[in-house]
Protein backbone atom coordinates (compact mmCIF):
# COMPACT_ATOMS: atom_id res chain seq x y z
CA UNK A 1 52.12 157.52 158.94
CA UNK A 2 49.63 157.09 156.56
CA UNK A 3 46.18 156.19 157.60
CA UNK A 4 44.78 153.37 155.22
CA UNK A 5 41.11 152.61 156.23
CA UNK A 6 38.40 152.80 159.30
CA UNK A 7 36.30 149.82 159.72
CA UNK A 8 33.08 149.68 161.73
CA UNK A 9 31.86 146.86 163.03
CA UNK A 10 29.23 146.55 163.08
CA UNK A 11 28.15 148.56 160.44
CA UNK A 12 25.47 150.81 161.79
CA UNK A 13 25.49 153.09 164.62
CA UNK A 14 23.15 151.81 167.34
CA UNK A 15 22.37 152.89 170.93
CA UNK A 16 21.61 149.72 172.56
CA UNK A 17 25.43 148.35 171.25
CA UNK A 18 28.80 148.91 171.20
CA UNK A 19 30.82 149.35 167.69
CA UNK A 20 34.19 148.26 167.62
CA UNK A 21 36.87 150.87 165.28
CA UNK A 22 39.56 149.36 163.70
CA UNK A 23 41.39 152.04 162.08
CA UNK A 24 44.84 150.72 159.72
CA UNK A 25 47.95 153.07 159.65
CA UNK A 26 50.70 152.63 157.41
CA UNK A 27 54.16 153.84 157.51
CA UNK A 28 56.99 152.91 155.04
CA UNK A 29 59.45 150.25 156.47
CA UNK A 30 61.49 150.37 159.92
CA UNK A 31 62.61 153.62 159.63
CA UNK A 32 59.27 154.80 159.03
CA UNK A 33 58.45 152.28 162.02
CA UNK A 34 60.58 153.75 164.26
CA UNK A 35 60.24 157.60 163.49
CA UNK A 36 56.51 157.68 164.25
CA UNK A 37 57.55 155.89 167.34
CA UNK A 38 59.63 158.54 168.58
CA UNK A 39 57.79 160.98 167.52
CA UNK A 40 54.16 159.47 169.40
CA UNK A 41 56.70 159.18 172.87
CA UNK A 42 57.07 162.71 173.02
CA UNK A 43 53.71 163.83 171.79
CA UNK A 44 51.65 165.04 174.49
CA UNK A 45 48.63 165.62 172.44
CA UNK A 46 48.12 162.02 171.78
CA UNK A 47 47.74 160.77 174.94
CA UNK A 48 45.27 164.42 175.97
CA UNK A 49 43.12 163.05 172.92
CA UNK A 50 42.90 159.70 174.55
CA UNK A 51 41.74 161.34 178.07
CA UNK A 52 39.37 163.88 176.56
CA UNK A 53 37.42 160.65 174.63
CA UNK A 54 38.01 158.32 177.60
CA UNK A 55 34.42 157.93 178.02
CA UNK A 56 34.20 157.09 174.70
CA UNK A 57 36.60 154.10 175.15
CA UNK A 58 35.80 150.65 176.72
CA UNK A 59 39.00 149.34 175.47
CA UNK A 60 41.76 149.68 172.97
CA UNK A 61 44.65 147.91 172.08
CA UNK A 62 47.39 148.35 169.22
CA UNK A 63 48.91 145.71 166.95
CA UNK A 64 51.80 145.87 164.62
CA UNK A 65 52.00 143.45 161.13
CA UNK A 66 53.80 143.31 158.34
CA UNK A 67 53.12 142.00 154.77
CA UNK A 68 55.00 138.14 154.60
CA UNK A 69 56.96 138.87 152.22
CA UNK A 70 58.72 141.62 154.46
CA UNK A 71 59.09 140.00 157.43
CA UNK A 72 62.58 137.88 157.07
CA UNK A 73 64.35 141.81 155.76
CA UNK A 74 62.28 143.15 159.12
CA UNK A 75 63.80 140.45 161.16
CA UNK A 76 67.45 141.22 159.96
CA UNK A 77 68.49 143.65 162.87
């Protein structure tokens, strides 16, 4: 993986509001895809990280896209 960017939004750090983090991986095709897959299953320190900045967290939520002109090769499985 192959982190890309960390947006802020929004962009100030304020203690009345919330700020939402958006932070962009990368990883290099479905191979790549599936690797860091296996690999996050069976790493325990992710999911520790998570608990010890749990009341950091309101919510999160993870998304997976690909550029268009990828997606009919992706599809072929």
């Amino acid at each position: 993986m192959t982190l890309t960017n960390i947006l802020v939004s929004p962009p100030l750090w304020s203690k009345d509001e919330t700020n939402i983090v958006t932070i962009t991986w990368t990883v290099d095709g479905t191979f790549g895809w599936w690797k860091m897959t296996r690999q996050g299953r069976a790493d325990q320190e992710s999911s520790q990280w998570w608990e010890r900045h749990s009341a950091l967290t309101i919510e999160r939520s993870r998304t997976m896209a690909a550029d268009a002109a990828d997606i009919e090769g992706l599809s072929d499985v």
